[in-house]
Every structure is written in structure tokens, then in C-alpha cells.
PDB file of N, CA and C in Angstrom:
ATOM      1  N   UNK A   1     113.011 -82.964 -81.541  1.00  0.00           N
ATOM      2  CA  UNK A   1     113.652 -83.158 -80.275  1.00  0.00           C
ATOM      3  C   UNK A   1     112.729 -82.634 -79.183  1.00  0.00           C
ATOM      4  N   UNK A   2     112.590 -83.557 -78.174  1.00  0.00           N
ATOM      5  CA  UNK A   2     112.069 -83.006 -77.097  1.00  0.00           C
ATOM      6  C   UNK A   2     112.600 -83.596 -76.077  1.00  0.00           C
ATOM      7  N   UNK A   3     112.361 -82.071 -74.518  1.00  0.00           N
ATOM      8  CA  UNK A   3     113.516 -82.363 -73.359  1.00  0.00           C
ATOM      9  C   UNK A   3     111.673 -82.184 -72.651  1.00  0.00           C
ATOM     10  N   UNK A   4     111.876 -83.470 -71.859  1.00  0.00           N
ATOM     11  CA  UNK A   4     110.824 -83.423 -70.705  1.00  0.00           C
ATOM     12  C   UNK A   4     111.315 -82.630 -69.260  1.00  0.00           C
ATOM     13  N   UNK A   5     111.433 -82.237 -68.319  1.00  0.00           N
ATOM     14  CA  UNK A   5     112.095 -81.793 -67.009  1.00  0.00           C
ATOM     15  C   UNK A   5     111.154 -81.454 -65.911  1.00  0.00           C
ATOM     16  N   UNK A   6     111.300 -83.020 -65.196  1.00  0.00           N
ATOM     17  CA  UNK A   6     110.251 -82.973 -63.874  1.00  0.00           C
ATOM     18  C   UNK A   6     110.989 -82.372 -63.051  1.00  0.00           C
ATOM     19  N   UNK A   7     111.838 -81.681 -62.542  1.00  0.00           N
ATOM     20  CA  UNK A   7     112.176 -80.968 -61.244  1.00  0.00           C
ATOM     21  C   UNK A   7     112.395 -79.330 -62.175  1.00  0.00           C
ATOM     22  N   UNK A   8     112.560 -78.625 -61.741  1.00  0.00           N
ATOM     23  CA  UNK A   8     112.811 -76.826 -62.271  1.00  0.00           C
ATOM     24  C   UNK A   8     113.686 -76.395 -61.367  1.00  0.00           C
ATOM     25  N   UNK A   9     114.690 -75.814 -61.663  1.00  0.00           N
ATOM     26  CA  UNK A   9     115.501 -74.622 -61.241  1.00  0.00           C
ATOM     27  C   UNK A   9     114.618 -73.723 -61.392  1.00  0.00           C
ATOM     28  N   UNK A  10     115.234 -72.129 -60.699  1.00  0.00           N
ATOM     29  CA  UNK A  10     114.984 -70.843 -60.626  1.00  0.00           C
ATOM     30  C   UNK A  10     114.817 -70.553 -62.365  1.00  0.00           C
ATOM     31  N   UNK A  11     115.624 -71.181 -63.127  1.00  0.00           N
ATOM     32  CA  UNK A  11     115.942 -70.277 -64.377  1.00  0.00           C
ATOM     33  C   UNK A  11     114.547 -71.221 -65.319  1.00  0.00           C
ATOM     34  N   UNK A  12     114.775 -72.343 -65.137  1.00  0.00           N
ATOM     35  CA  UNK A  12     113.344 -73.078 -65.894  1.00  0.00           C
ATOM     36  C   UNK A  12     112.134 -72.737 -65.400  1.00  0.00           C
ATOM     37  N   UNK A  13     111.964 -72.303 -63.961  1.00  0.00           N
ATOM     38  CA  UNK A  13     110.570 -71.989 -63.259  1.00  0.00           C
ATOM     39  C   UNK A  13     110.481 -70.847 -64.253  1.00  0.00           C
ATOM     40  N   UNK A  14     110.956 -69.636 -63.855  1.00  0.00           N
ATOM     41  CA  UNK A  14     110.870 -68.263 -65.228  1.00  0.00           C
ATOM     42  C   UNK A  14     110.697 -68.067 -66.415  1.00  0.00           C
ATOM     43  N   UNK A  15     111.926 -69.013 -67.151  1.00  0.00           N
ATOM     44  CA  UNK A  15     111.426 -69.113 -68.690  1.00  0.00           C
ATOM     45  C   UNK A  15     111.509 -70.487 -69.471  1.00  0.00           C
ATOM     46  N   UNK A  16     111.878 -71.300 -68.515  1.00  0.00           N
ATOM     47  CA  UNK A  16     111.846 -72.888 -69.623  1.00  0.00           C
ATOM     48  C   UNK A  16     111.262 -73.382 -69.665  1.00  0.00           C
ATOM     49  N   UNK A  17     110.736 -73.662 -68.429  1.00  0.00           N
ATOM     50  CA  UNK A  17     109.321 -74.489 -68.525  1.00  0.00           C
ATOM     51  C   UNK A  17     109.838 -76.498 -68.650  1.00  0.00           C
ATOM     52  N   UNK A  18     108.258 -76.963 -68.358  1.00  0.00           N
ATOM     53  CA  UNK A  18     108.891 -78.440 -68.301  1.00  0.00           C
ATOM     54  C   UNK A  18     108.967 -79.070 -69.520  1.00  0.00           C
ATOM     55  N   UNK A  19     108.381 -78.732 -70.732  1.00  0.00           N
ATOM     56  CA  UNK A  19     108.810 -79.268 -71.609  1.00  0.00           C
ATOM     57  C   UNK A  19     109.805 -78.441 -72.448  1.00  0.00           C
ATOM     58  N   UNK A  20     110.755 -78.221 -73.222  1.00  0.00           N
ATOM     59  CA  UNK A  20     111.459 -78.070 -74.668  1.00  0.00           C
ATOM     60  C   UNK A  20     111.120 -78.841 -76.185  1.00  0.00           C
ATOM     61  N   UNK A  21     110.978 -77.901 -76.584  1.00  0.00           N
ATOM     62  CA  UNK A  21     110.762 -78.785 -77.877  1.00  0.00           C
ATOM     63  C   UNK A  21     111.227 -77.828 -79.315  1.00  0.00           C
ATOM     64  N   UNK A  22     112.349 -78.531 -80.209  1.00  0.00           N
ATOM     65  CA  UNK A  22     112.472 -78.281 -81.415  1.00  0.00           C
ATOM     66  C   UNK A  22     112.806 -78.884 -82.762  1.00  0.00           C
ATOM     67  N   UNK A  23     111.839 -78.382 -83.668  1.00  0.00           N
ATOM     68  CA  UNK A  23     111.842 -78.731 -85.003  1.00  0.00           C
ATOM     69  C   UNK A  23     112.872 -77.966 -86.345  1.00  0.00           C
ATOM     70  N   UNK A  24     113.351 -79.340 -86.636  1.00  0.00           N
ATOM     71  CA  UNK A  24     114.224 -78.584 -87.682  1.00  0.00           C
ATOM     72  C   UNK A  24     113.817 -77.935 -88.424  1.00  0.00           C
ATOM     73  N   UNK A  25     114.257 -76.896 -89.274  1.00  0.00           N
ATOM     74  CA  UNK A  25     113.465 -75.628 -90.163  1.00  0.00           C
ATOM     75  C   UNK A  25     112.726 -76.520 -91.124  1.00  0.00           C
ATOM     76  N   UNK A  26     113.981 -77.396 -92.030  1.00  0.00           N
ATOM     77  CA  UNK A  26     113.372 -78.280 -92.765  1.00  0.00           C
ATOM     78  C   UNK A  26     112.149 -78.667 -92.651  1.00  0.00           C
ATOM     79  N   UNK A  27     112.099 -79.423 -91.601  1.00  0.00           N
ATOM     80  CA  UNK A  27     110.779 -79.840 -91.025  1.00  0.00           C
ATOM     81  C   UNK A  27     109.332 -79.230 -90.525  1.00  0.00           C
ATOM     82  N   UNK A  28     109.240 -77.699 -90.484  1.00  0.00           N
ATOM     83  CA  UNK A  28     108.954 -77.079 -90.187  1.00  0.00           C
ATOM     84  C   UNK A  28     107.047 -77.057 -90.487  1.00  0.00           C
ATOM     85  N   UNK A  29     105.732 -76.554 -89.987  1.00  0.00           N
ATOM     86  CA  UNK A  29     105.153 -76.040 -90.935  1.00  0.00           C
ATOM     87  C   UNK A  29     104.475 -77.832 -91.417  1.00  0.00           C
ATOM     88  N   UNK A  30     104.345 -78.970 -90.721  1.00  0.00           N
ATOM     89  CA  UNK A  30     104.503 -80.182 -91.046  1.00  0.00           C
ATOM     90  C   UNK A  30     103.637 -80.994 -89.882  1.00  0.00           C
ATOM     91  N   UNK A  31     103.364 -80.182 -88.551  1.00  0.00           N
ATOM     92  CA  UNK A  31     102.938 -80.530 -87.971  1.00  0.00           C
ATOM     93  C   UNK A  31     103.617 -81.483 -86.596  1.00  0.00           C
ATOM     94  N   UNK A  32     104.338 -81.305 -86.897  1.00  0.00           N
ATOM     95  CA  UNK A  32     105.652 -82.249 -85.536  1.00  0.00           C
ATOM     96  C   UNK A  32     105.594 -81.836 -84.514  1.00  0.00           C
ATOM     97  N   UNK A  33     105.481 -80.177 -84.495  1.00  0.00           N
ATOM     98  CA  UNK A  33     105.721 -79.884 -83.156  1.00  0.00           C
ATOM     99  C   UNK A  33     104.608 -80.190 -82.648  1.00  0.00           C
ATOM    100  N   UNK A  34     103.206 -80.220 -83.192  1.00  0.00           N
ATOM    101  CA  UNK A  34     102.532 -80.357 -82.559  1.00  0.00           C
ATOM    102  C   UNK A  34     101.574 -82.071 -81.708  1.00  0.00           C
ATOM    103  N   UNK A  35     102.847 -83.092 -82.576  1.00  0.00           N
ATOM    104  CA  UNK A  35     102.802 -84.454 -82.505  1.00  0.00           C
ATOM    105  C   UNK A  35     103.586 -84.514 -80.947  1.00  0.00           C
ATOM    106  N   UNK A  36     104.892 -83.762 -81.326  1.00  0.00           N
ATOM    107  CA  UNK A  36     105.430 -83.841 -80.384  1.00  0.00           C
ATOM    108  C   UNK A  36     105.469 -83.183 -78.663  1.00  0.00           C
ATOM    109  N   UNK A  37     104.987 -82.154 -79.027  1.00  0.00           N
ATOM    110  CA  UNK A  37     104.442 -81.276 -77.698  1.00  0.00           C
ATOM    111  C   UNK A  37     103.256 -82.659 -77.002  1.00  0.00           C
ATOM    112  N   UNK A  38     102.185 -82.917 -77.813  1.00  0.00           N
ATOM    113  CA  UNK A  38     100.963 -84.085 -77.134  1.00  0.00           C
ATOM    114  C   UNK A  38     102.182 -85.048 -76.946  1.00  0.00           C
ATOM    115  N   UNK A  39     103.123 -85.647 -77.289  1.00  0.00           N
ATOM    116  CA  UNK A  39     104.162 -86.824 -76.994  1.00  0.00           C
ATOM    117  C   UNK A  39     104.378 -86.838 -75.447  1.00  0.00           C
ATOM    118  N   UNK A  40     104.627 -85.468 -75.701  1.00  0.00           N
ATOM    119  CA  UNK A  40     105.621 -84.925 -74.448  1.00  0.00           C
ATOM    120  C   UNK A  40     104.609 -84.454 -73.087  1.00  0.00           C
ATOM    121  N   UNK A  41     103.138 -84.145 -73.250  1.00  0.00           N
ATOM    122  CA  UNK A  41     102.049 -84.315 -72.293  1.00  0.00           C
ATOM    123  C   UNK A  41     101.780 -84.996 -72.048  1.00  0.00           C
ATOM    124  N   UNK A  42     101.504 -86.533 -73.024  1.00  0.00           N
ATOM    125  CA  UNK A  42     101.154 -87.639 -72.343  1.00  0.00           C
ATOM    126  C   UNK A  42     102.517 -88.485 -71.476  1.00  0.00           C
ATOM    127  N   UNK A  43     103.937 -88.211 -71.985  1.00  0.00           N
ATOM    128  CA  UNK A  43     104.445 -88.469 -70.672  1.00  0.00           C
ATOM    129  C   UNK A  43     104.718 -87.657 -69.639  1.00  0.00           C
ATOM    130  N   UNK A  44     104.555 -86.663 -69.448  1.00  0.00           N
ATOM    131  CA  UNK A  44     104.301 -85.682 -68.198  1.00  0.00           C
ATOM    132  C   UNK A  44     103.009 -86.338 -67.509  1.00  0.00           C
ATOM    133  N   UNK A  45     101.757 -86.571 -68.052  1.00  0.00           N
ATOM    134  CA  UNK A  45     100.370 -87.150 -67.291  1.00  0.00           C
ATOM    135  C   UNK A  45     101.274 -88.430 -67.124  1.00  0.00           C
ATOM    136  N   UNK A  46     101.957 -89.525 -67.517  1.00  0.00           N
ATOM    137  CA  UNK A  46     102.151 -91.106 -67.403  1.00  0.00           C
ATOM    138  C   UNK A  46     102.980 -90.497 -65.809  1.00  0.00           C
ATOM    139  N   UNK A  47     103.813 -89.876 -65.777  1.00  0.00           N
ATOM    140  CA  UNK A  47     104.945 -89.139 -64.409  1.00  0.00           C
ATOM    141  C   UNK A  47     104.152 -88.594 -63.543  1.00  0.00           C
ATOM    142  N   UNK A  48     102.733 -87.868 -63.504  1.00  0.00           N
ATOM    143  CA  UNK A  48     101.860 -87.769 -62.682  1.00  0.00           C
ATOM    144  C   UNK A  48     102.341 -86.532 -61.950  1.00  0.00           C
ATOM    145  N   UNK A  49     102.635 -86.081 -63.403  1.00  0.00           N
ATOM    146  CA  UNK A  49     103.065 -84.461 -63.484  1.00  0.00           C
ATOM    147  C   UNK A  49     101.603 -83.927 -62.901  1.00  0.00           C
ATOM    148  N   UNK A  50     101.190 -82.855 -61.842  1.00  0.00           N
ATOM    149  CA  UNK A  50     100.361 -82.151 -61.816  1.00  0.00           C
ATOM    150  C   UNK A  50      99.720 -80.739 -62.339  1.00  0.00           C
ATOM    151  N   UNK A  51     100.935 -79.953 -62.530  1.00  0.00           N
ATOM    152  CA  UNK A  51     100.924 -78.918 -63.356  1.00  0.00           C
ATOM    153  C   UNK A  51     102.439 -78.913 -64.258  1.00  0.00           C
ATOM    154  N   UNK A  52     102.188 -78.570 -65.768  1.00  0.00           N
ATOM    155  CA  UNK A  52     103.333 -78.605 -66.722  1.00  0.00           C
ATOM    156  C   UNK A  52     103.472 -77.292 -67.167  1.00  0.00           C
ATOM    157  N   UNK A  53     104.528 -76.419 -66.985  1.00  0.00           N
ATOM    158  CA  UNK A  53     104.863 -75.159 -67.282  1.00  0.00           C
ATOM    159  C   UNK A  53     105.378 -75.256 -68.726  1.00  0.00           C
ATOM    160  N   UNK A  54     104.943 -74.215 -69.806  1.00  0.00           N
ATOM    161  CA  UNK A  54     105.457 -74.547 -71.306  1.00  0.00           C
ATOM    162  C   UNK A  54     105.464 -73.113 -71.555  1.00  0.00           C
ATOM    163  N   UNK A  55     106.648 -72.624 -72.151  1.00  0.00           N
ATOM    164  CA  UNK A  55     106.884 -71.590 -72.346  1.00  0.00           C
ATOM    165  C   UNK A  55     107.477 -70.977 -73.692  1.00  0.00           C
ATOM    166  N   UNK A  56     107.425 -69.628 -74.474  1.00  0.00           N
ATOM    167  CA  UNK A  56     107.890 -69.545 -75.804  1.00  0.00           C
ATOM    168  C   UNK A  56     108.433 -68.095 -75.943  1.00  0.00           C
ATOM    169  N   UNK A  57     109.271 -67.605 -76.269  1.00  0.00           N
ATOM    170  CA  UNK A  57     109.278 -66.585 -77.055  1.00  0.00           C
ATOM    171  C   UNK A  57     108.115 -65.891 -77.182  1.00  0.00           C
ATOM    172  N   UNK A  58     107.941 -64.351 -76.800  1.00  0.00           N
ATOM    173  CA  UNK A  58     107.024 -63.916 -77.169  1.00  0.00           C
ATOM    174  C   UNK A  58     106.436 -63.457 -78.661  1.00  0.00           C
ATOM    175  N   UNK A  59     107.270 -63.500 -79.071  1.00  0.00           N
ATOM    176  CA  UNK A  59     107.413 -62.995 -80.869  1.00  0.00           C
ATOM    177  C   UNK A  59     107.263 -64.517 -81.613  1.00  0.00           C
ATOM    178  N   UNK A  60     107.416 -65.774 -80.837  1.00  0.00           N
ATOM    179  CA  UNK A  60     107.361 -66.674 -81.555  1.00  0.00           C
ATOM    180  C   UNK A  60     105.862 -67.475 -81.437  1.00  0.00           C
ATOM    181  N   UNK A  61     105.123 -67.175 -82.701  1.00  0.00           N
ATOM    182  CA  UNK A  61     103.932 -66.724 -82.955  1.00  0.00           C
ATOM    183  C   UNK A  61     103.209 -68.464 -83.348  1.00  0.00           C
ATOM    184  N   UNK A  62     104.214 -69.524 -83.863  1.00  0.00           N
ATOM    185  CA  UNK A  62     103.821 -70.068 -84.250  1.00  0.00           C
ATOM    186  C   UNK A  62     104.300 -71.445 -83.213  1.00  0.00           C
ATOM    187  N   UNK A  63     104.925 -71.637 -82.083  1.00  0.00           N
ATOM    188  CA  UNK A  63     105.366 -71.843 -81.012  1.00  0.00           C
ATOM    189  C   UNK A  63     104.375 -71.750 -80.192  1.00  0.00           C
ATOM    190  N   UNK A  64     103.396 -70.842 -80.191  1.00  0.00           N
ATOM    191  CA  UNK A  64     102.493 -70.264 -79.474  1.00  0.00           C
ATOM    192  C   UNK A  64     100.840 -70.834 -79.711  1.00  0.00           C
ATOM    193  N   UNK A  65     100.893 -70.685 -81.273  1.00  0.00           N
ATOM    194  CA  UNK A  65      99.473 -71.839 -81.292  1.00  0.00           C
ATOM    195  C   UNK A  65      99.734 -73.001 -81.740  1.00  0.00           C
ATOM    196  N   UNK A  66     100.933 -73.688 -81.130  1.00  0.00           N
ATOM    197  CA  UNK A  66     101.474 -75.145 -80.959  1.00  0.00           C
ATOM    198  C   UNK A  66     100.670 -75.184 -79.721  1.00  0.00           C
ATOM    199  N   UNK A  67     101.189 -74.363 -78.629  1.00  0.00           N
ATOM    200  CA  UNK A  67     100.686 -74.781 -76.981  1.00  0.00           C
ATOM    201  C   UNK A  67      99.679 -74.509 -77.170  1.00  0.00           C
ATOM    202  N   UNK A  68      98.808 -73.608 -77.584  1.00  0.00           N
ATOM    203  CA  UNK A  68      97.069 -73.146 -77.524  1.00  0.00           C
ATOM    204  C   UNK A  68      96.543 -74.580 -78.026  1.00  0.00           C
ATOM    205  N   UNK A  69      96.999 -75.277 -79.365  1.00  0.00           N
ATOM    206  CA  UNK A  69      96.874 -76.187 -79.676  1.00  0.00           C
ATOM    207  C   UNK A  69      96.326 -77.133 -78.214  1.00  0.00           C
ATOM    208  N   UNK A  70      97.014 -77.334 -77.611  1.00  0.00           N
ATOM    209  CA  UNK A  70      97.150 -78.383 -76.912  1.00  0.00           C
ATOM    210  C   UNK A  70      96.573 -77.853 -75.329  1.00  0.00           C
ATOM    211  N   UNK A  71      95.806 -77.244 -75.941  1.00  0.00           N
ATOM    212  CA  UNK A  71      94.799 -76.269 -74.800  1.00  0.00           C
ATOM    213  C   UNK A  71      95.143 -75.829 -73.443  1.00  0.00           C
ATOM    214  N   UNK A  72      96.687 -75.346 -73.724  1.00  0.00           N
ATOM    215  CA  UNK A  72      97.286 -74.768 -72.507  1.00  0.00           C
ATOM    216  C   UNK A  72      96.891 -73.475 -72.350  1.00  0.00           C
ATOM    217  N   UNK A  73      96.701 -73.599 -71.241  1.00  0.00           N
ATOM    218  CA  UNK A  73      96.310 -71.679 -71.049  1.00  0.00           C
ATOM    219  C   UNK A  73      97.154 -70.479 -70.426  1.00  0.00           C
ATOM    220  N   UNK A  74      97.301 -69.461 -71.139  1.00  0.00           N
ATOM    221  CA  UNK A  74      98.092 -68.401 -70.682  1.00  0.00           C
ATOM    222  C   UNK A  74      98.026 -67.864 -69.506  1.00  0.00           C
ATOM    223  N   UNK A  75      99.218 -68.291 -69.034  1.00  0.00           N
ATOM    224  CA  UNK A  75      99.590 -67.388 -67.181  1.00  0.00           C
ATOM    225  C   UNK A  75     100.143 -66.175 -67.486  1.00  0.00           C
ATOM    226  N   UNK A  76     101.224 -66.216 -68.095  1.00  0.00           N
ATOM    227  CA  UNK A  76     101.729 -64.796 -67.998  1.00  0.00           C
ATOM    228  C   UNK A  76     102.577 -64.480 -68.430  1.00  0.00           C
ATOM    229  N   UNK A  77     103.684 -63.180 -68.653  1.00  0.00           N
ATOM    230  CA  UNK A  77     104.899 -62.810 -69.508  1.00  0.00           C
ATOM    231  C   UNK A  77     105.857 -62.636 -68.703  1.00  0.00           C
ATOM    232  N   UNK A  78     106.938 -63.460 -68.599  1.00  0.00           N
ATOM    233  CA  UNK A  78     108.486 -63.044 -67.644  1.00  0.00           C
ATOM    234  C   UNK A  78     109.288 -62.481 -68.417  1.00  0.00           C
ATOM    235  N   UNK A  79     110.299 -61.111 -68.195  1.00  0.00           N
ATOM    236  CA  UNK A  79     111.090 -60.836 -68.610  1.00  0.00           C
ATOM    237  C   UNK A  79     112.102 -61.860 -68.446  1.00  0.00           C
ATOM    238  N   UNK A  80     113.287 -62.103 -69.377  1.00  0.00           N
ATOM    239  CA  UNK A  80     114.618 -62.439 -68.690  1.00  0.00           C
ATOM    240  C   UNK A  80     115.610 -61.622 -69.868  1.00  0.00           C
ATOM    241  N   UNK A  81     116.809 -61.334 -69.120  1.00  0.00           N
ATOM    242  CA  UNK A  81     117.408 -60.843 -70.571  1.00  0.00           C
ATOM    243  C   UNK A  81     117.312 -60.210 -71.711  1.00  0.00           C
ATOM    244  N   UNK A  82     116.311 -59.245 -71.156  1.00  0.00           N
ATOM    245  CA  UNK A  82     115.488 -58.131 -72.367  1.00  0.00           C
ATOM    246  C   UNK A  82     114.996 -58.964 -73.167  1.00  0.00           C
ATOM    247  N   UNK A  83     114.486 -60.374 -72.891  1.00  0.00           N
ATOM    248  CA  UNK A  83     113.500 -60.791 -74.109  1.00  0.00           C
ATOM    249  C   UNK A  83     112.498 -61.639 -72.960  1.00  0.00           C
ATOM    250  N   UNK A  84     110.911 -61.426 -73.712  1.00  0.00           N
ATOM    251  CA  UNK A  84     109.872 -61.558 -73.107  1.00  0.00           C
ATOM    252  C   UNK A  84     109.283 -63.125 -73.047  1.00  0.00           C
ATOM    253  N   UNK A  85     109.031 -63.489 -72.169  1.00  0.00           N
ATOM    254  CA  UNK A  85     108.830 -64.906 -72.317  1.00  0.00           C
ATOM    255  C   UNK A  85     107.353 -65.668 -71.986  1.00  0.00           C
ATOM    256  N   UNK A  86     106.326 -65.955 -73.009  1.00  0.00           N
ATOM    257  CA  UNK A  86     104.891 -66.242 -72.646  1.00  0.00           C
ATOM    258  C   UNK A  86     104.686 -67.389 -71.650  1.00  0.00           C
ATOM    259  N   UNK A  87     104.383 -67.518 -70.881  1.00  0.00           N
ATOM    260  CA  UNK A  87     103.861 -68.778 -70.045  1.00  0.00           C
ATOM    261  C   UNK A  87     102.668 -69.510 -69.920  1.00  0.00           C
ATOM    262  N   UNK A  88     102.403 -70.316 -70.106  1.00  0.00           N
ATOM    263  CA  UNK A  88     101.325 -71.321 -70.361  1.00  0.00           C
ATOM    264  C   UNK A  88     101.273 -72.666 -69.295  1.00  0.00           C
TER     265      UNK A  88
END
């Protein structure tokens, strides 16, 4: 599953970011997310998206070199809700 989101609220600017993306456990470990994250960049570039905010769990380790994958680069860590949130 993936959620594209060209406009941001306050709460997606902080920790959601413009894409969402998740893989069933099943599925896991298979390579999808990382089919699907490039899915989900090349329609952000087709929308003439200029900058795409992608964001993860800080503890979620493997979430994390999904986006490195896809040669996003680290901005920075937002708190929300006592849990830490990486930005890319």
C-alpha cells in the first residue's frame, strides 16, 4: 500500500511526510517496499513534486535503508508524542 500526499498539514509537514508506505509482514524482507517507495517517486516527479518529505520511525531500521535506498538524504529528527521521527 502506498498513500502519495501533494499538499501537507502541520501534522504531515512534522512526521508524515509525502509519501506512506506499507508492507504486509508476510510480505516482508521481499523487496516491495522498495519497488514501491521508487513507484511512489516516480509519481511525485510525473506531479512535479519539487521536494518529497519521507519519513520513519526512528527505531525502524529497515524503513530507513528503504529511503537511503532511494538516495534520500537525512534532514533531521522531530519529536511528536514521545516517539522520534527521521526525516529525509
Amino acid at each position: 500500500m502506498v498513500d502519495i500526499r501533494y499538499c501537507l498539514n502541520e501534522f504531515l509537514t512534522q512526521v508524515g511526510g509525502n509519501i506512506g508506505y506499507d508492507v504486509r509482514k508476510s510480505e516482508r524482507n521481499k523487496g516491495y517496499a522498495k519497488q514501491i517507495l521508487k513507484f511512489a517517486l516516480e509519481k511525485c516527479k510525473d506531479l512535479k513534486m519539487k521536494k518529497v518529505l519521507i519519513t520513519c520511525d526512528e527505531d525502524n531500521i529497515a524503513s530507513e535503508k528503504v529511503i537511503l535506498s532511494a538516495e534520500a538524504k537525512f534532514e533531521n529528527i522531530k519529536s511528536f508524542e514521545g516517539k522520534n521521527k527521521k526525516r529525509f
